[in-house]
N, C-alpha and C. Protein backbone atom coordinates (compact mmCIF):
# COMPACT_ATOMS: atom_id res chain seq x y z
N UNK A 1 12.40 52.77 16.89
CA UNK A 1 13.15 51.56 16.64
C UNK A 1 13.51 51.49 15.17
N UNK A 2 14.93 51.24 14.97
CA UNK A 2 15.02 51.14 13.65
C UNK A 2 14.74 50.04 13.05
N UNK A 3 14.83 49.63 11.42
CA UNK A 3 14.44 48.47 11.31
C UNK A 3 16.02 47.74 10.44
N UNK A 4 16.04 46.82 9.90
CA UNK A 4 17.57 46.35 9.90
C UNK A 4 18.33 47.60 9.19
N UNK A 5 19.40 48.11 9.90
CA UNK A 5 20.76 49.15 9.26
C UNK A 5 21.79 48.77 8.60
N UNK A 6 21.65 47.57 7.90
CA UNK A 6 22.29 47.09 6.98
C UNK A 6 21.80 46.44 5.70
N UNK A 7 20.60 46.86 5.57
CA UNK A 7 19.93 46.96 4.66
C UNK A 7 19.78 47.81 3.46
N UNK A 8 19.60 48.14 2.69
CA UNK A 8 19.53 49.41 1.88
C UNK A 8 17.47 48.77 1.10
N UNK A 9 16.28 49.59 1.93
CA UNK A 9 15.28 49.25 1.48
C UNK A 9 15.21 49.56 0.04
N UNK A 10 14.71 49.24 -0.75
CA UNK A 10 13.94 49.28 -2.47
C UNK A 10 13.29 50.85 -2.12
N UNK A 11 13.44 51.42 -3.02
CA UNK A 11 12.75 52.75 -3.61
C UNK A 11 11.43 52.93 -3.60
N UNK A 12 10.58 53.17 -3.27
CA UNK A 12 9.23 53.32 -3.21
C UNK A 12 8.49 54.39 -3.49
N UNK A 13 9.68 55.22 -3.53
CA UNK A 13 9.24 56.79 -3.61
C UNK A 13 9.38 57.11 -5.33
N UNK A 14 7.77 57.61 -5.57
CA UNK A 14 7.70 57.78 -7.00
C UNK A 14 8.87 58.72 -6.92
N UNK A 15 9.06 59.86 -6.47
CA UNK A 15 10.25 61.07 -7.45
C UNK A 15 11.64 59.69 -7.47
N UNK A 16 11.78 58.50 -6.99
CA UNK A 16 12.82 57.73 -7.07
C UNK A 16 13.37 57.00 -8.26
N UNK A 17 12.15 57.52 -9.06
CA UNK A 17 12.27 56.67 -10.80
C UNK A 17 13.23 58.02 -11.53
N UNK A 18 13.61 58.94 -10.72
CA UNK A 18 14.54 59.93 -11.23
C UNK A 18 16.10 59.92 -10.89
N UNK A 19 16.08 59.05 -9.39
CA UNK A 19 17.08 58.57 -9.20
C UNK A 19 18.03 57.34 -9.72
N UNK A 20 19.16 57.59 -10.41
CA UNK A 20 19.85 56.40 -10.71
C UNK A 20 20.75 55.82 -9.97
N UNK A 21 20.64 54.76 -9.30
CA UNK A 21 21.59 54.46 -8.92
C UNK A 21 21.90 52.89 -9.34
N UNK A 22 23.30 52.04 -8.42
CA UNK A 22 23.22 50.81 -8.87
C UNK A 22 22.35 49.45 -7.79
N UNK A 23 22.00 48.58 -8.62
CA UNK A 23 21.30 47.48 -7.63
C UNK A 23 21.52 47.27 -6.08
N UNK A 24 20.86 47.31 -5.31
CA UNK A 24 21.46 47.14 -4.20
C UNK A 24 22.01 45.82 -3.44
N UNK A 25 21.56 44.58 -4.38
CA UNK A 25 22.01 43.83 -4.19
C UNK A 25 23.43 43.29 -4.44
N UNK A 26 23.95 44.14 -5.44
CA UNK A 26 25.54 44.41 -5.67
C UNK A 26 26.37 44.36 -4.84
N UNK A 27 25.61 45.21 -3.52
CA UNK A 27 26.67 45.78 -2.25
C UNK A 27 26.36 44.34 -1.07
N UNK A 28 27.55 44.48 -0.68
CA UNK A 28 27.53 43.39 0.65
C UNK A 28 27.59 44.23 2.30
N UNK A 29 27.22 44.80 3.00
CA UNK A 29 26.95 45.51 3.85
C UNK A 29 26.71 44.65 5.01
N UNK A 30 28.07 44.85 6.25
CA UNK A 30 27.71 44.94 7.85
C UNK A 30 27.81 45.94 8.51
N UNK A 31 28.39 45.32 9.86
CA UNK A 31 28.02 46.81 10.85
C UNK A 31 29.05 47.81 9.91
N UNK A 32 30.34 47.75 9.40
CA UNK A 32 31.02 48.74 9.60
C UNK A 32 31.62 48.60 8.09
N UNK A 33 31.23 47.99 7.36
CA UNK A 33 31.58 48.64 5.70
C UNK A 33 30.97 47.69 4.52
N UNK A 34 30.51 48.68 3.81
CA UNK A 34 30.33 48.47 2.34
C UNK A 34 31.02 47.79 1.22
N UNK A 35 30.90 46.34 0.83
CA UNK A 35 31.91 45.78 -0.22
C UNK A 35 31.11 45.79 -1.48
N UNK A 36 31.77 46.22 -2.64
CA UNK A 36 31.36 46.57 -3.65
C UNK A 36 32.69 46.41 -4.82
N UNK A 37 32.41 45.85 -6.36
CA UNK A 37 33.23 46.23 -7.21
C UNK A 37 33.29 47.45 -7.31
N UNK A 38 34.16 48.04 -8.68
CA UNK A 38 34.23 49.68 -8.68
C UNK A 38 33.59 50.14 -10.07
N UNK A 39 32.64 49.19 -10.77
CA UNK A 39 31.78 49.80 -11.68
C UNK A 39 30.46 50.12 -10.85
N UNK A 40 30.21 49.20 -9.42
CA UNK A 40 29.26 49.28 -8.97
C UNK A 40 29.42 51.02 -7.88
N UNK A 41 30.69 51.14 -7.26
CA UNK A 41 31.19 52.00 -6.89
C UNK A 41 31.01 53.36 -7.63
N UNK A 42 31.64 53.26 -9.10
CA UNK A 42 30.98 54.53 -9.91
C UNK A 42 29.98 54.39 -10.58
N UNK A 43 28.99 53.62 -10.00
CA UNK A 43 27.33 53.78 -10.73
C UNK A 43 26.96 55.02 -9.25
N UNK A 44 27.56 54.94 -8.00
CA UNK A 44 26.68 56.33 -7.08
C UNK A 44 27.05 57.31 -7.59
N UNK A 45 26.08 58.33 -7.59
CA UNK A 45 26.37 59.76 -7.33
C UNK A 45 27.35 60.38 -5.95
N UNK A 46 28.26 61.18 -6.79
CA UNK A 46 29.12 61.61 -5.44
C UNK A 46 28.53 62.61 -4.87
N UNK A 47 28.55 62.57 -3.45
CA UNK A 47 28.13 63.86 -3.14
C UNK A 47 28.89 64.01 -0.89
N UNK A 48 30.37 64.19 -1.79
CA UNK A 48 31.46 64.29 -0.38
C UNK A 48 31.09 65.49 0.23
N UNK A 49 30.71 66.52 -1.03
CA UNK A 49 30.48 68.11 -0.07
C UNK A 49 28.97 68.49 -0.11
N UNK A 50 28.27 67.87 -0.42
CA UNK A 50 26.95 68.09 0.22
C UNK A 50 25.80 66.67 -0.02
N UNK A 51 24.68 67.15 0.33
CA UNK A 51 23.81 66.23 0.50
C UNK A 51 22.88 65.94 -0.48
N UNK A 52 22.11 64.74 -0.95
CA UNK A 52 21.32 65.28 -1.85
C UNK A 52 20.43 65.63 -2.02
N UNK A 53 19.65 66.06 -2.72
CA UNK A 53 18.12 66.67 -2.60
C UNK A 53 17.16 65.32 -2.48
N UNK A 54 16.15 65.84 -1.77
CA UNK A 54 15.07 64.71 -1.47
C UNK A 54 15.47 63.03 -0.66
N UNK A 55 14.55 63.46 0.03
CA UNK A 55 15.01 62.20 1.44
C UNK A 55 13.84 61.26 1.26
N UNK A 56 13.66 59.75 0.67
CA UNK A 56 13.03 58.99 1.07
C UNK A 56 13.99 57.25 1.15
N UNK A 57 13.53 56.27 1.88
CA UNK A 57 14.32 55.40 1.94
C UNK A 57 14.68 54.75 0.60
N UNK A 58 16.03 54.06 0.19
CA UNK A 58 16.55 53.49 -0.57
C UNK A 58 17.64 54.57 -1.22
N UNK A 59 17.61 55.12 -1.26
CA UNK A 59 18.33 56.46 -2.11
C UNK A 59 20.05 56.58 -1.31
N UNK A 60 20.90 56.02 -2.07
CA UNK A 60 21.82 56.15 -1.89
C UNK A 60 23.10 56.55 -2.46
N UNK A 61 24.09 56.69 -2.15
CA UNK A 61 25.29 57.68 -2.49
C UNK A 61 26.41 57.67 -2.24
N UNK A 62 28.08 58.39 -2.61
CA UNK A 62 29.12 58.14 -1.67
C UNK A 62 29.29 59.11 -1.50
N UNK A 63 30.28 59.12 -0.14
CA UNK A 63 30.72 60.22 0.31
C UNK A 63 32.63 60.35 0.36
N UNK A 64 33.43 61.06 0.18
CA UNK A 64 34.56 60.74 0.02
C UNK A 64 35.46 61.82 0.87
N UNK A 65 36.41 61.60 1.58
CA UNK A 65 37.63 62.58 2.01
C UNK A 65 38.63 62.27 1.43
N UNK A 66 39.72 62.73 1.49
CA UNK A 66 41.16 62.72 1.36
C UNK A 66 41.71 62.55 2.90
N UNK A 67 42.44 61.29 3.06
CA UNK A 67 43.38 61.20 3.85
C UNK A 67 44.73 60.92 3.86
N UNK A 68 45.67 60.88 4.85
CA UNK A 68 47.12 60.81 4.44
C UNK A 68 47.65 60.15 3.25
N UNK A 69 47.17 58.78 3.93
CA UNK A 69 46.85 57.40 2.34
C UNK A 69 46.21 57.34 1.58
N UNK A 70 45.34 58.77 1.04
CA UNK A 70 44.99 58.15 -0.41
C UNK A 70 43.31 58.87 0.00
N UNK A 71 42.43 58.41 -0.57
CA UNK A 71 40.82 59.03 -0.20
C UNK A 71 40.37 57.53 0.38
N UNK A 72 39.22 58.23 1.58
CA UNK A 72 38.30 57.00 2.32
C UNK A 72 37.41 57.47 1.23
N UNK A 73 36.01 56.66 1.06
CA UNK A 73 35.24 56.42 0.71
C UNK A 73 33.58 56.00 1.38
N UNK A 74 32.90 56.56 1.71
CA UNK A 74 31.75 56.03 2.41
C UNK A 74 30.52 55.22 1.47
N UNK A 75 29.47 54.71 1.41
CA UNK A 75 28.20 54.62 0.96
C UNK A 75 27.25 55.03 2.30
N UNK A 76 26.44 55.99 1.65
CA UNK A 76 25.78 56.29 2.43
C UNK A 76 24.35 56.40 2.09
N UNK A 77 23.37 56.19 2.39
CA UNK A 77 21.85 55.67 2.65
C UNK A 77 20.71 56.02 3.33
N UNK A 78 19.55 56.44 2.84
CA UNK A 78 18.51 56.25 3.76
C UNK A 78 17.88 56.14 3.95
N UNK A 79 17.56 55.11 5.25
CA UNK A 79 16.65 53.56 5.72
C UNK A 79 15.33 54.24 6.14
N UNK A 80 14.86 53.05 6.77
CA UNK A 80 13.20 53.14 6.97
C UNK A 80 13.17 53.30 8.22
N UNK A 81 12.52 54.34 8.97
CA UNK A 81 12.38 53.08 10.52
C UNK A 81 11.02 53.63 10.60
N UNK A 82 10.07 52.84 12.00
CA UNK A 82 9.01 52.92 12.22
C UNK A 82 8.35 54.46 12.25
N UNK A 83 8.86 55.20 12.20
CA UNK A 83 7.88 56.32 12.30
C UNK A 83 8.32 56.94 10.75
N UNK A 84 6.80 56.54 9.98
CA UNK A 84 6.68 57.08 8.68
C UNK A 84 7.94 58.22 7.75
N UNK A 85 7.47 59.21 8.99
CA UNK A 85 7.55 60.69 8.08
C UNK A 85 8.90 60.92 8.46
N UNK A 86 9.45 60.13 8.86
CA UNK A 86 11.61 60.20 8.86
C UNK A 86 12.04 59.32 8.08
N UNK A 87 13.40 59.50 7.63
CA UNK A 87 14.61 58.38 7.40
C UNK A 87 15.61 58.57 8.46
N UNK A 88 16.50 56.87 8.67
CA UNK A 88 17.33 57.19 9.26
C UNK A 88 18.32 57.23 8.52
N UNK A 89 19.77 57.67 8.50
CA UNK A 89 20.99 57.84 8.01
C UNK A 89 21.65 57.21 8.23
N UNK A 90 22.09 56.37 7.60
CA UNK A 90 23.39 55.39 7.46
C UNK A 90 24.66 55.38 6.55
N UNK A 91 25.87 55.19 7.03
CA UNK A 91 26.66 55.04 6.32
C UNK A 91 27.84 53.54 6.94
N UNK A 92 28.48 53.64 5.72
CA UNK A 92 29.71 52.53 5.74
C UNK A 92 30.54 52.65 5.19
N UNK A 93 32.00 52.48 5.41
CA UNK A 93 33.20 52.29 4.85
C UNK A 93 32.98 51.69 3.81
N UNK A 94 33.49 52.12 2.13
CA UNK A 94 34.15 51.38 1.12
C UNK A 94 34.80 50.33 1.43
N UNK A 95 34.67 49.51 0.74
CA UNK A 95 35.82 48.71 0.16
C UNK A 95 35.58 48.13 -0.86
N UNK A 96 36.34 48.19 -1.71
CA UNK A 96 36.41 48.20 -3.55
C UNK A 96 36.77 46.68 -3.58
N UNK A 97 36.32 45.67 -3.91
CA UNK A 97 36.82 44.27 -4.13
C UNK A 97 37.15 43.87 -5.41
């Protein structure tokens, strides 16, 4: 069972004091996208062509394509759920406000 997917949990994971990212309270997050200014936008690390190293919850990122109109944008995340020794993977549509 997961636990809320629109959440982005707090960092807990000591190697996470190596990670920078921006507040998570910045971002406004439902089922299907991420609202964010765009200083808060370029405080993530990009990482469109791969993944990043080390998986514990809170640790998040964007992901980006090129489409006809211009580049999508994802935030992508990952959550807690009940069984310890996983994360689950989440993502959401940008949108730059």
């Amino acid at each position: 069972m997961y636990r809320n997917s629109n959440v982005i949990p707090p960092i807990t994971e000591p190697m996470g004091k190596y990670w920078k990212q921006p507040d998570p309270s910045k971002i406004l997050i439902d089922d299907t996208h991420a609202v964010m200014d765009e200083k808060t936008f370029l405080m993530l690390h990009d990482y469109s062509y791969s993944n990043p190293t080390g998986v514990y919850p809170g640790k998040m990122w964007r992901y980006g394509r090129p489409t006809v109109g211009g580049e999508r944008w994802w935030l992508k995340w990952y959550g807690q759920v009940e069984d310890t020794t996983v994360c689950s993977d989440n993502s959401r549509e940008i949108l730059i406000a």
